[in-house]
PDB file of N, CA and C in Angstrom:
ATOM      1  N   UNK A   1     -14.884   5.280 -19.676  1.00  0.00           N
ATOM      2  CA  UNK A   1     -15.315   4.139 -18.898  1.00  0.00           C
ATOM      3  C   UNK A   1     -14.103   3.308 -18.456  1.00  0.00           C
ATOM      4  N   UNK A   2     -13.229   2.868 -19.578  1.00  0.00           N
ATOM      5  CA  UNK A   2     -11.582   2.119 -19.168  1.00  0.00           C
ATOM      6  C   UNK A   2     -10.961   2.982 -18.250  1.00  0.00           C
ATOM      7  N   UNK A   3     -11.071   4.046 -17.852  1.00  0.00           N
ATOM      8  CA  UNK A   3     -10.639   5.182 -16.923  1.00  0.00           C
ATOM      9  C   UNK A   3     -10.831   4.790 -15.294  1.00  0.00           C
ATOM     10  N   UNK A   4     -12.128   4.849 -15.659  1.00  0.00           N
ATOM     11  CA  UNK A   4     -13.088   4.403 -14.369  1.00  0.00           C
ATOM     12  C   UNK A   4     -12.998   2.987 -13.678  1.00  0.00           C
ATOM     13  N   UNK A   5     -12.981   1.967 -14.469  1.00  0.00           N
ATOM     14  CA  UNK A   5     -12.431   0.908 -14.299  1.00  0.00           C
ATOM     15  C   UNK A   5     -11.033   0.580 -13.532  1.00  0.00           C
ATOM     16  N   UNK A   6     -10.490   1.282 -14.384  1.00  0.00           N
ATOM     17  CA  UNK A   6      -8.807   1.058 -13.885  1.00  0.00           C
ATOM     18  C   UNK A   6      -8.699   1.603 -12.816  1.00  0.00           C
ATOM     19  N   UNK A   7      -9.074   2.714 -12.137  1.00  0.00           N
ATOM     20  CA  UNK A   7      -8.845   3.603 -11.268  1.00  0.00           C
ATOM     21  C   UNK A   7      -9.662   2.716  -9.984  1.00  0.00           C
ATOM     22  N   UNK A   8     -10.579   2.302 -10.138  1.00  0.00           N
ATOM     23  CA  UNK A   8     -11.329   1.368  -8.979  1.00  0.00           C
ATOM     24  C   UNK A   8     -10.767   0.110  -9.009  1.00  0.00           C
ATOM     25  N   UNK A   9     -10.065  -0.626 -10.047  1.00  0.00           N
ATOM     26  CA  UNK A   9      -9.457  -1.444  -9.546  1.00  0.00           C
ATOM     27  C   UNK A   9      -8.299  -1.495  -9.208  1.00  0.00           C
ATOM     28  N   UNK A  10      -7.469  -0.611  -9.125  1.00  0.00           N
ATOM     29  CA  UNK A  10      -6.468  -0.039  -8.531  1.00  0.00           C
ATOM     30  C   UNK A  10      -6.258   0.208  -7.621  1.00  0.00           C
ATOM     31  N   UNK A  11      -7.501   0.896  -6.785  1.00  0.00           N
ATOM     32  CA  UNK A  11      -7.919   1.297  -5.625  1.00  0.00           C
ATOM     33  C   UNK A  11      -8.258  -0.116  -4.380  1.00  0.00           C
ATOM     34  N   UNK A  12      -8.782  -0.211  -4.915  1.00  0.00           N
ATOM     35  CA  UNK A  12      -9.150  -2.597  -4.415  1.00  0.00           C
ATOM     36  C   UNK A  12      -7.953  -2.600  -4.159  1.00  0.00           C
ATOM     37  N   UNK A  13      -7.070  -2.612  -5.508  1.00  0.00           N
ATOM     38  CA  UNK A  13      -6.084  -3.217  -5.098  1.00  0.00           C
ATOM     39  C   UNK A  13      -5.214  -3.053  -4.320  1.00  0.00           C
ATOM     40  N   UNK A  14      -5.093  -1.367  -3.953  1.00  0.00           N
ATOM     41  CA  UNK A  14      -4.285  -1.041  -3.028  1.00  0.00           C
ATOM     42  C   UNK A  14      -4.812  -1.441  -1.594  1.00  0.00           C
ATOM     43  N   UNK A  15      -6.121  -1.146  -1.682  1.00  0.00           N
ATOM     44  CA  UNK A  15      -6.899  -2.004  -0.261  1.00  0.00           C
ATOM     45  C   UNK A  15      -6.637  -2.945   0.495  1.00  0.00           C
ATOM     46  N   UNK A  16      -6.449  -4.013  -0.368  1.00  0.00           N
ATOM     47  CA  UNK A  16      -5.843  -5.276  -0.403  1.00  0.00           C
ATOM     48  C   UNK A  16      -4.412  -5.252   0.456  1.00  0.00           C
ATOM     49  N   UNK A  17      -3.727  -4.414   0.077  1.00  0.00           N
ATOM     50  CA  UNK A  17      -2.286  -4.156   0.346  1.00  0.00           C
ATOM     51  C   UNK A  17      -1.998  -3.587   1.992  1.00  0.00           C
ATOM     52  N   UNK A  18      -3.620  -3.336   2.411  1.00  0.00           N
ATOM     53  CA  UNK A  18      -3.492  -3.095   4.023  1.00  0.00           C
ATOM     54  C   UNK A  18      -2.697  -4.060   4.881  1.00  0.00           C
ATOM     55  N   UNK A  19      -1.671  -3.634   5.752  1.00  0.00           N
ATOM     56  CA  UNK A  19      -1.385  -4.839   6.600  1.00  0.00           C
ATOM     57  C   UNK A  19      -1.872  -5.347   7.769  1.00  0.00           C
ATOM     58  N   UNK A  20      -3.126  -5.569   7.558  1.00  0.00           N
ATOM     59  CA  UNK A  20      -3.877  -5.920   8.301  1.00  0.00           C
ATOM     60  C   UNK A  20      -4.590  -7.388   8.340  1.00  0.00           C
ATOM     61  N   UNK A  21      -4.907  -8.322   8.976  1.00  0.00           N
ATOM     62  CA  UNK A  21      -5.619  -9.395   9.470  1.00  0.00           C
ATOM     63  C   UNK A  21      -5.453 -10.640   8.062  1.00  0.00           C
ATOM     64  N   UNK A  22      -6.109 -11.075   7.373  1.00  0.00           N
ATOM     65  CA  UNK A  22      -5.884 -11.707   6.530  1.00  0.00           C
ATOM     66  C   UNK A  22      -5.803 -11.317   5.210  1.00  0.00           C
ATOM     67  N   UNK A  23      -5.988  -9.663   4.637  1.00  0.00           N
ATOM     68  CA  UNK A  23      -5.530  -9.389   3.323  1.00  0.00           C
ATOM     69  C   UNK A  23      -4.127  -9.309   3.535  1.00  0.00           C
ATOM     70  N   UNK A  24      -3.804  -9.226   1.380  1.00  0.00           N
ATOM     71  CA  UNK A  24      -2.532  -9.865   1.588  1.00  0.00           C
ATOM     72  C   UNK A  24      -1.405  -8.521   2.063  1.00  0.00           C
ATOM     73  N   UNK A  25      -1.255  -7.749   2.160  1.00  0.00           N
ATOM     74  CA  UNK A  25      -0.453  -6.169   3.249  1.00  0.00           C
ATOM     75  C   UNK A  25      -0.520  -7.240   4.346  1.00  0.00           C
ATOM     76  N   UNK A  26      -1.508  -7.962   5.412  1.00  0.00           N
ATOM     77  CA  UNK A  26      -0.910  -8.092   6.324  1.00  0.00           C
ATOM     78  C   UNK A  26      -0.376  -9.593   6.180  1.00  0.00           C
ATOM     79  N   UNK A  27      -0.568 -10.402   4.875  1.00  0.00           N
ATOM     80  CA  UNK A  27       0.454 -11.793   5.071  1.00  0.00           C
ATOM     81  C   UNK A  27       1.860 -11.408   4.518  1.00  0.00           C
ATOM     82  N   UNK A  28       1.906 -10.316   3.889  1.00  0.00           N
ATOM     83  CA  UNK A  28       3.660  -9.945   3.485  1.00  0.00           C
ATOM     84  C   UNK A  28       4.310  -9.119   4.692  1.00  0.00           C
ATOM     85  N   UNK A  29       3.512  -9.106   5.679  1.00  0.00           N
ATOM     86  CA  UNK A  29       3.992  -8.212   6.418  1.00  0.00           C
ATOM     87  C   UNK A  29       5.425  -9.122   7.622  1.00  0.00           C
ATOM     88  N   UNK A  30       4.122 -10.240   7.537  1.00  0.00           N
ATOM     89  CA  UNK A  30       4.474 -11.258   8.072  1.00  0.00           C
ATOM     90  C   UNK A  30       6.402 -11.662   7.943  1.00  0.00           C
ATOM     91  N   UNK A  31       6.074 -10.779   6.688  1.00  0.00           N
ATOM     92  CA  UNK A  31       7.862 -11.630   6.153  1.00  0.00           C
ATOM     93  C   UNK A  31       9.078 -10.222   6.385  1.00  0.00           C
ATOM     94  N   UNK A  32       8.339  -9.452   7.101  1.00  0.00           N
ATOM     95  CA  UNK A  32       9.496  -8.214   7.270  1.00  0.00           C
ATOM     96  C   UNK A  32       9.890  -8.310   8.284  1.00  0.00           C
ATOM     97  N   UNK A  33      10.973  -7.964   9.075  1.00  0.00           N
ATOM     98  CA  UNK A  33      11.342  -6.869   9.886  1.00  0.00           C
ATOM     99  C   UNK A  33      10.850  -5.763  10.287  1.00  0.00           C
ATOM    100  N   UNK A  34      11.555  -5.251  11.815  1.00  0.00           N
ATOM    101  CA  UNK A  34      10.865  -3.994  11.776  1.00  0.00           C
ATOM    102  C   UNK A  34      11.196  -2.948  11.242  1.00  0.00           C
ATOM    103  N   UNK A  35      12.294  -2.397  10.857  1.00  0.00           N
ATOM    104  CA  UNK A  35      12.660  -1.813   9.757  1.00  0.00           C
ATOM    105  C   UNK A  35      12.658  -1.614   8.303  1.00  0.00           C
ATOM    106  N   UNK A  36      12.301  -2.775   7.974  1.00  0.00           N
ATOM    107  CA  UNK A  36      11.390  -3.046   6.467  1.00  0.00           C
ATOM    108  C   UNK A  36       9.857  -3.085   6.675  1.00  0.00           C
ATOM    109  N   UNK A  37       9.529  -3.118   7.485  1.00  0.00           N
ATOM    110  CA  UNK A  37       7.996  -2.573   8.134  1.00  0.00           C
ATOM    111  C   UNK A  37       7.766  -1.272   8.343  1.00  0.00           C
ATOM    112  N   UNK A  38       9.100  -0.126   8.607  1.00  0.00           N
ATOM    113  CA  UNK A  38       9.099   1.421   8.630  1.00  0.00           C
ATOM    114  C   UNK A  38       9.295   1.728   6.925  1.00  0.00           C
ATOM    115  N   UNK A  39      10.188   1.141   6.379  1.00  0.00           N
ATOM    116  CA  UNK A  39      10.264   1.263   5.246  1.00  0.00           C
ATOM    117  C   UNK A  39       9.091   1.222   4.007  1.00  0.00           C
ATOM    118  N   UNK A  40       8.037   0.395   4.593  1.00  0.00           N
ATOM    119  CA  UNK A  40       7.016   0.201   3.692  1.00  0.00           C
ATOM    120  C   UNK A  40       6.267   1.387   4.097  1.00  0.00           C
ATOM    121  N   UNK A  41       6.054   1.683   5.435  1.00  0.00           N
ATOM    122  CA  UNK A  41       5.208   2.641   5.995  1.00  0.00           C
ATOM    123  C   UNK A  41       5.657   3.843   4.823  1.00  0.00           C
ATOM    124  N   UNK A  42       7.138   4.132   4.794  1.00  0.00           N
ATOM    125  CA  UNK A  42       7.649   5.630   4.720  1.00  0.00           C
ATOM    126  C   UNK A  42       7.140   5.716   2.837  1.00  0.00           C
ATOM    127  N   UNK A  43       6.889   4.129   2.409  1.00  0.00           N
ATOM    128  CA  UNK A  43       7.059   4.298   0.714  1.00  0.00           C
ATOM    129  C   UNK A  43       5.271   4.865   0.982  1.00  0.00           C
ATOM    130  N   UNK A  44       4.461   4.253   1.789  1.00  0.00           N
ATOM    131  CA  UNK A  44       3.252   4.891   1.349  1.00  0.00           C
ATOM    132  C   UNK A  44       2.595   5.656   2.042  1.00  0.00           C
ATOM    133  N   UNK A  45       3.813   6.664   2.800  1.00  0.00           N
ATOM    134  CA  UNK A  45       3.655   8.107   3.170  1.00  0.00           C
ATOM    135  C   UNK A  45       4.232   8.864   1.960  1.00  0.00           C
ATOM    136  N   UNK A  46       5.134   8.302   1.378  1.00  0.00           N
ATOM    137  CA  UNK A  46       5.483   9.236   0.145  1.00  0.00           C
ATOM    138  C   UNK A  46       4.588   9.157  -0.679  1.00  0.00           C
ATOM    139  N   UNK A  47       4.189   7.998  -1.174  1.00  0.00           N
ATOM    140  CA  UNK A  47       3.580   8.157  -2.249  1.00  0.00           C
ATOM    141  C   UNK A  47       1.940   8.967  -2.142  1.00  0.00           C
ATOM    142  N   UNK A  48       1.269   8.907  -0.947  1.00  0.00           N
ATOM    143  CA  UNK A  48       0.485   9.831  -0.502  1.00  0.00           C
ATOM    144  C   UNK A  48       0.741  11.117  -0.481  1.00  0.00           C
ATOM    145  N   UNK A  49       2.037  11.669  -0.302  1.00  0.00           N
ATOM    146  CA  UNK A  49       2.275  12.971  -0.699  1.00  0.00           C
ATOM    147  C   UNK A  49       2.697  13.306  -2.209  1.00  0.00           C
ATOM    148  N   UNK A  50       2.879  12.292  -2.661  1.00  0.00           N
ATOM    149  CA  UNK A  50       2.955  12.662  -4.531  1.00  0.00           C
ATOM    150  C   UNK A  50       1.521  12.256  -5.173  1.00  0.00           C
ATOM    151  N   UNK A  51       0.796  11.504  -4.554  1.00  0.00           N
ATOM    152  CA  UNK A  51      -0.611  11.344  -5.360  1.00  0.00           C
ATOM    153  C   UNK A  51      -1.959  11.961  -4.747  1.00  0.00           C
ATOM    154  N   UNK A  52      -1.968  11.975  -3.236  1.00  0.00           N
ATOM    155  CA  UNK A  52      -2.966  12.505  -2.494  1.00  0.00           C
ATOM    156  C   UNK A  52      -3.887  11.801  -2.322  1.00  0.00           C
ATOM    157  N   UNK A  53      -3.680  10.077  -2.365  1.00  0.00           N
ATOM    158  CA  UNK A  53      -4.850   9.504  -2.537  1.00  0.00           C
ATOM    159  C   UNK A  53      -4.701   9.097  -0.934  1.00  0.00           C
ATOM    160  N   UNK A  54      -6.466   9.122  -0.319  1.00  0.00           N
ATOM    161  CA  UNK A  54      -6.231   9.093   1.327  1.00  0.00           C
ATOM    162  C   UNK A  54      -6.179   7.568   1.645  1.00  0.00           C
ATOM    163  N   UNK A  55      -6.471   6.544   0.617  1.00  0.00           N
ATOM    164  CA  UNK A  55      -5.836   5.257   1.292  1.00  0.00           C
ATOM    165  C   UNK A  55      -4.630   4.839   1.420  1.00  0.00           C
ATOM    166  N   UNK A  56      -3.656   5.852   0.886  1.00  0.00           N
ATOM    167  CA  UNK A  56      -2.380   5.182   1.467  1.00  0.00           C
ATOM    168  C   UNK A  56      -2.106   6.291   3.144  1.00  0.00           C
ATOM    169  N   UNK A  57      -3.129   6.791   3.262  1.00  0.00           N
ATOM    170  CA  UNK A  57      -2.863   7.655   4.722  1.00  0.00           C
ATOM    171  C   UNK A  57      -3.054   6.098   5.719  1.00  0.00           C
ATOM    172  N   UNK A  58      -4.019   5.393   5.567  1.00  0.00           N
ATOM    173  CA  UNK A  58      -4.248   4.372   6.216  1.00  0.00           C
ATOM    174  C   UNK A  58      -3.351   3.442   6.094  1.00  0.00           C
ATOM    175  N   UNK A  59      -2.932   3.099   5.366  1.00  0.00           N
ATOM    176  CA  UNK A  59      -1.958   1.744   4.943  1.00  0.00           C
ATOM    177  C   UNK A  59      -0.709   2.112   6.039  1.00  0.00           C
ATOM    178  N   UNK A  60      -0.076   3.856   5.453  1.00  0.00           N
ATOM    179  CA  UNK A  60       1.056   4.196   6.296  1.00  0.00           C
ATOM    180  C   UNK A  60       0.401   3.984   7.816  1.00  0.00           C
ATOM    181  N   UNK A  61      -0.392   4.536   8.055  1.00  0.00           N
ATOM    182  CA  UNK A  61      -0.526   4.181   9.445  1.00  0.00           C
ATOM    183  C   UNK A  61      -0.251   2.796   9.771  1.00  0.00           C
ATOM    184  N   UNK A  62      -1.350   1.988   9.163  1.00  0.00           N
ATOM    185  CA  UNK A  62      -1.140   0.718   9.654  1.00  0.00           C
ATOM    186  C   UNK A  62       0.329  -0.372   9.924  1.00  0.00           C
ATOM    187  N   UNK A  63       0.759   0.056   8.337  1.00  0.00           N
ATOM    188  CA  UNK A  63       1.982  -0.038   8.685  1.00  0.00           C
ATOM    189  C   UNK A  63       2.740   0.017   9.926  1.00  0.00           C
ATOM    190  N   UNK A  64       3.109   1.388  10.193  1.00  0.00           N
ATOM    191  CA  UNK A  64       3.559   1.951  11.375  1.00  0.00           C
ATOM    192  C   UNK A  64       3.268   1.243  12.488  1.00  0.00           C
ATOM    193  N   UNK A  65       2.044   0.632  12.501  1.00  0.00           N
ATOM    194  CA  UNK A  65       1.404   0.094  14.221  1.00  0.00           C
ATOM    195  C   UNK A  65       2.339  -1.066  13.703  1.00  0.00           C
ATOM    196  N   UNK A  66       1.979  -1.613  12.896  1.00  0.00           N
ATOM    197  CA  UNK A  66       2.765  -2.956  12.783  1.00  0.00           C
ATOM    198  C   UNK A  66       3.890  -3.263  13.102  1.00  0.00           C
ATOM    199  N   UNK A  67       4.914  -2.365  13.106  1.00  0.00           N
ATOM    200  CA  UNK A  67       5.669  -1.987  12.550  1.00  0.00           C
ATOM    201  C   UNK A  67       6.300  -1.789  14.328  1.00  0.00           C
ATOM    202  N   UNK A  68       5.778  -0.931  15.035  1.00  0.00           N
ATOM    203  CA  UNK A  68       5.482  -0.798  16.124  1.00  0.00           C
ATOM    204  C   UNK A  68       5.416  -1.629  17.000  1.00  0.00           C
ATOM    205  N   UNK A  69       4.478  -2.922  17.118  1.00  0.00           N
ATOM    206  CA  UNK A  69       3.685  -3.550  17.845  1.00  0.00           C
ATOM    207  C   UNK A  69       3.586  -5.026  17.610  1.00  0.00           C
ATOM    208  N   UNK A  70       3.144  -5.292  16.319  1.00  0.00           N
ATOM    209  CA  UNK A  70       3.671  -6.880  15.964  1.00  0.00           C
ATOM    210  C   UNK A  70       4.738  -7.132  16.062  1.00  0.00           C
ATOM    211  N   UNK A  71       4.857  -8.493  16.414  1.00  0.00           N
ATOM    212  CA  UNK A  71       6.258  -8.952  16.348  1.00  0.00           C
ATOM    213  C   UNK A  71       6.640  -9.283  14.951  1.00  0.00           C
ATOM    214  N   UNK A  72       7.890  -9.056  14.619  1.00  0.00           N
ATOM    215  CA  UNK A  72       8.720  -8.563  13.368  1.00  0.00           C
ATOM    216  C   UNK A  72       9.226 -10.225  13.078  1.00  0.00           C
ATOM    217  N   UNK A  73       9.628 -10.434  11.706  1.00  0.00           N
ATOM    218  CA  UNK A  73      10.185 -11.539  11.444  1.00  0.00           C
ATOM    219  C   UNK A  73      11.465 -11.756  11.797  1.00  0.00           C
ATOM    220  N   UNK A  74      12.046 -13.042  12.148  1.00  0.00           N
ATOM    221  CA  UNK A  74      13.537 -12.579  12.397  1.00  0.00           C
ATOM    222  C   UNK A  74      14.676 -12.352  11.358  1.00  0.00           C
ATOM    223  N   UNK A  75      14.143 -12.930  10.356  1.00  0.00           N
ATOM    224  CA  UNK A  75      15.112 -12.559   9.101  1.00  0.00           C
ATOM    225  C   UNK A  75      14.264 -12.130   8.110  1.00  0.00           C
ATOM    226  N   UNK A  76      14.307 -10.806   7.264  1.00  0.00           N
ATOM    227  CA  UNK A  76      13.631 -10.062   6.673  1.00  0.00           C
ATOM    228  C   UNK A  76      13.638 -10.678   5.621  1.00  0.00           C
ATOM    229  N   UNK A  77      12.338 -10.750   4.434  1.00  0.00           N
ATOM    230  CA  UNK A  77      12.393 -11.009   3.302  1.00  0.00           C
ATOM    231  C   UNK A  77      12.690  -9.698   2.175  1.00  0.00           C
ATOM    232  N   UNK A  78      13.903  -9.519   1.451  1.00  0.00           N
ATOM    233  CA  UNK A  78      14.132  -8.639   0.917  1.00  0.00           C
ATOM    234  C   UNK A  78      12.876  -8.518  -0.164  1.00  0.00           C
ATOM    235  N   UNK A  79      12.875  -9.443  -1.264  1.00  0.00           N
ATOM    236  CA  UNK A  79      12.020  -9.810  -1.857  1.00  0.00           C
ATOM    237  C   UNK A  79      10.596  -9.384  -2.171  1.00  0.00           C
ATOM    238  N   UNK A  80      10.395  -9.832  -0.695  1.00  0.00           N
ATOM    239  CA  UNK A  80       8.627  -9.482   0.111  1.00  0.00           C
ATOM    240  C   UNK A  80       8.425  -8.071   0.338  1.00  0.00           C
ATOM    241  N   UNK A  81       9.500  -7.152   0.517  1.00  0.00           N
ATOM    242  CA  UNK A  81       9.903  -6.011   0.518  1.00  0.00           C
ATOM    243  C   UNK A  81       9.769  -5.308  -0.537  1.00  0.00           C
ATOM    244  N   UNK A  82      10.710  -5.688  -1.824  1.00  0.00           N
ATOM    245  CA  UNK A  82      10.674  -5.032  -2.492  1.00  0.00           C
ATOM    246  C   UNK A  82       9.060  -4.976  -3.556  1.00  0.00           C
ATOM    247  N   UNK A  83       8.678  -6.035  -3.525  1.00  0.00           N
ATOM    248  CA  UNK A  83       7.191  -6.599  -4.020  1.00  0.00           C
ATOM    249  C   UNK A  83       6.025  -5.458  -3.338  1.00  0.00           C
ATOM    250  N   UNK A  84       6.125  -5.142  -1.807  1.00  0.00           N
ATOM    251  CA  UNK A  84       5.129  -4.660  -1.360  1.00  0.00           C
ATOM    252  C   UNK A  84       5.210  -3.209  -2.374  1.00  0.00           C
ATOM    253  N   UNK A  85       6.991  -2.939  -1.858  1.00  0.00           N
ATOM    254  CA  UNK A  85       6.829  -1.172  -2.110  1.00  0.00           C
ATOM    255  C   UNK A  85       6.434  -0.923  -3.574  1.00  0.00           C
ATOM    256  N   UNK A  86       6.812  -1.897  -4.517  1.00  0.00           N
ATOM    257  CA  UNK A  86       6.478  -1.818  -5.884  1.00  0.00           C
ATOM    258  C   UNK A  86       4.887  -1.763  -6.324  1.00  0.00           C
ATOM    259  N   UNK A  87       4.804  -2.791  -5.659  1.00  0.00           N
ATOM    260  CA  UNK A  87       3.059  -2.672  -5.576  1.00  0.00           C
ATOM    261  C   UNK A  87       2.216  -1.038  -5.175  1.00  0.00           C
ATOM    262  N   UNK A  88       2.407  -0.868  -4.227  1.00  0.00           N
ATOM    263  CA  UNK A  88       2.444   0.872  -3.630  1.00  0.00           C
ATOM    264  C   UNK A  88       2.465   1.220  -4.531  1.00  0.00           C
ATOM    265  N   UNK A  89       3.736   1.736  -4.907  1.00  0.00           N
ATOM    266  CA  UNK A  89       4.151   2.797  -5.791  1.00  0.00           C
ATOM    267  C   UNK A  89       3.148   2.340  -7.419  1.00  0.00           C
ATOM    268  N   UNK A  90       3.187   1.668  -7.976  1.00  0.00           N
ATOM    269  CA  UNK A  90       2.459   1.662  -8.905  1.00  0.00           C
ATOM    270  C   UNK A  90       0.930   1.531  -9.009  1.00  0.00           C
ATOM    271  N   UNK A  91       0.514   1.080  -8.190  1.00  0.00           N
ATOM    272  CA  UNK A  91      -0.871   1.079  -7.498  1.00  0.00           C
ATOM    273  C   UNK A  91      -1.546   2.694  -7.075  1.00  0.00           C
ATOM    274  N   UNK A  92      -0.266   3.180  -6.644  1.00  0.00           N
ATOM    275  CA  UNK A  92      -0.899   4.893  -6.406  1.00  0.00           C
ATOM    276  C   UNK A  92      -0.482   5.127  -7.287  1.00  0.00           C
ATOM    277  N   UNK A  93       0.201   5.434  -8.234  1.00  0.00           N
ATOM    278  CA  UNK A  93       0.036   5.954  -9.382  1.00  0.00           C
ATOM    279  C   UNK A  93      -0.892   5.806 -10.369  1.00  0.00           C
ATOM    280  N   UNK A  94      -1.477   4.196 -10.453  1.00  0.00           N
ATOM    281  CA  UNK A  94      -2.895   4.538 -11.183  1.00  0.00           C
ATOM    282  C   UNK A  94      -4.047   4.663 -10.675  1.00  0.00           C
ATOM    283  N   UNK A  95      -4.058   5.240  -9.498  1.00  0.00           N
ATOM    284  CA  UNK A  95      -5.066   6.227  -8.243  1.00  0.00           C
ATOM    285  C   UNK A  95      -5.230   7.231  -9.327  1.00  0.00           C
ATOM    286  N   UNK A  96      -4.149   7.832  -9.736  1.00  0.00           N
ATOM    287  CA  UNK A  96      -4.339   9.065 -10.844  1.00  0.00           C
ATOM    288  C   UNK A  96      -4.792   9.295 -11.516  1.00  0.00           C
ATOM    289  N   UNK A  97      -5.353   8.167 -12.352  1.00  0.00           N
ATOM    290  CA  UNK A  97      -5.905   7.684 -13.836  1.00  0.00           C
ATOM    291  C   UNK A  97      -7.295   9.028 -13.758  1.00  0.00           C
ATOM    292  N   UNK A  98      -7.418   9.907 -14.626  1.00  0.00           N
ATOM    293  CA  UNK A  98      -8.056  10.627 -14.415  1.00  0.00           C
ATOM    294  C   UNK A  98      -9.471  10.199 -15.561  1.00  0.00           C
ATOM    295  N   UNK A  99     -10.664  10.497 -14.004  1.00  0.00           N
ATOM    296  CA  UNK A  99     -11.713   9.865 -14.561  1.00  0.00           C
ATOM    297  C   UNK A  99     -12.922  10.896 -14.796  1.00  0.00           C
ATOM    298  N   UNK A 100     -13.251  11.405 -15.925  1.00  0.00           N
ATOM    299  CA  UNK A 100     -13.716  12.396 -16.400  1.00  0.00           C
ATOM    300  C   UNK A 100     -15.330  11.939 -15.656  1.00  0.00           C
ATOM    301  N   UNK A 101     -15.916  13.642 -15.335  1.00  0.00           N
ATOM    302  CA  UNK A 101     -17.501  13.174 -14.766  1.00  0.00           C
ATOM    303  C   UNK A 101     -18.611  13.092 -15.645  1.00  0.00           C
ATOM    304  N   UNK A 102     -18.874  12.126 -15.580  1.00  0.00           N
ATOM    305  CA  UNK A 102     -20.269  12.532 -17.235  1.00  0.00           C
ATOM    306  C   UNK A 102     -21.355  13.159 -16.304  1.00  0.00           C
ATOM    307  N   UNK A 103     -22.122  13.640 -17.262  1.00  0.00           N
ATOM    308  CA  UNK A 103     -23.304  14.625 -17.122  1.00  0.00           C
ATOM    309  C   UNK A 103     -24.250  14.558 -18.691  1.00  0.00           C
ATOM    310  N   UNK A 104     -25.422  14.071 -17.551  1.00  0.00           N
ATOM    311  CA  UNK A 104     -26.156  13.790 -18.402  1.00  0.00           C
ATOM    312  C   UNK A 104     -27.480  14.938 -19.183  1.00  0.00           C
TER     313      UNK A 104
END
């Protein structure tokens, strides 16, 4: 059950991490550059290819448009940077948390 738990709130949480409209992915986004805006993209294209979980297929995308298309901050927050990708990266990793199927 602590399996199951963790793994869905993990998942939220990476949700959350979209950079999009008012979750918080798109108010840190706010504080990058566009190159620390490719950079976030590229951490959760990797980490989608080491975990396989398909919400960071979306995030990287979104990223990318952002990244793309919004206008970029003019001085990058390293900080805000390093916070997002950390978040990512540990966030897909407990995507992993393996959650056994009961059967009743």
């Amino acid at each position: 059950m602590w399996g199951a738990i963790g793994h869905f709130g993990a998942w939220v949480n990476l949700f959350n991490l979209l950079p999009v409209w008012q979750l918080d992915g798109g108010r840190g986004f706010r504080a990058l550059t566009r190159l620390q805006r490719w950079l976030a993209a590229a951490v959760a294209a990797s980490m989608w290819l080491v975990t396989g979980e398909g919400l960071l297929v979306l995030i990287a995308l979104a990223a990318a448009a952002s990244a793309g298309f919004a206008a970029p901050a003019q001085d990058g927050d390293q900080a805000a940077l390093l916070e997002y990708a950390s978040l990512v990266i540990v966030l897909a990793a407990l995507t992993r948390i393996a959650v056994p199927a009961v059967t009743p």
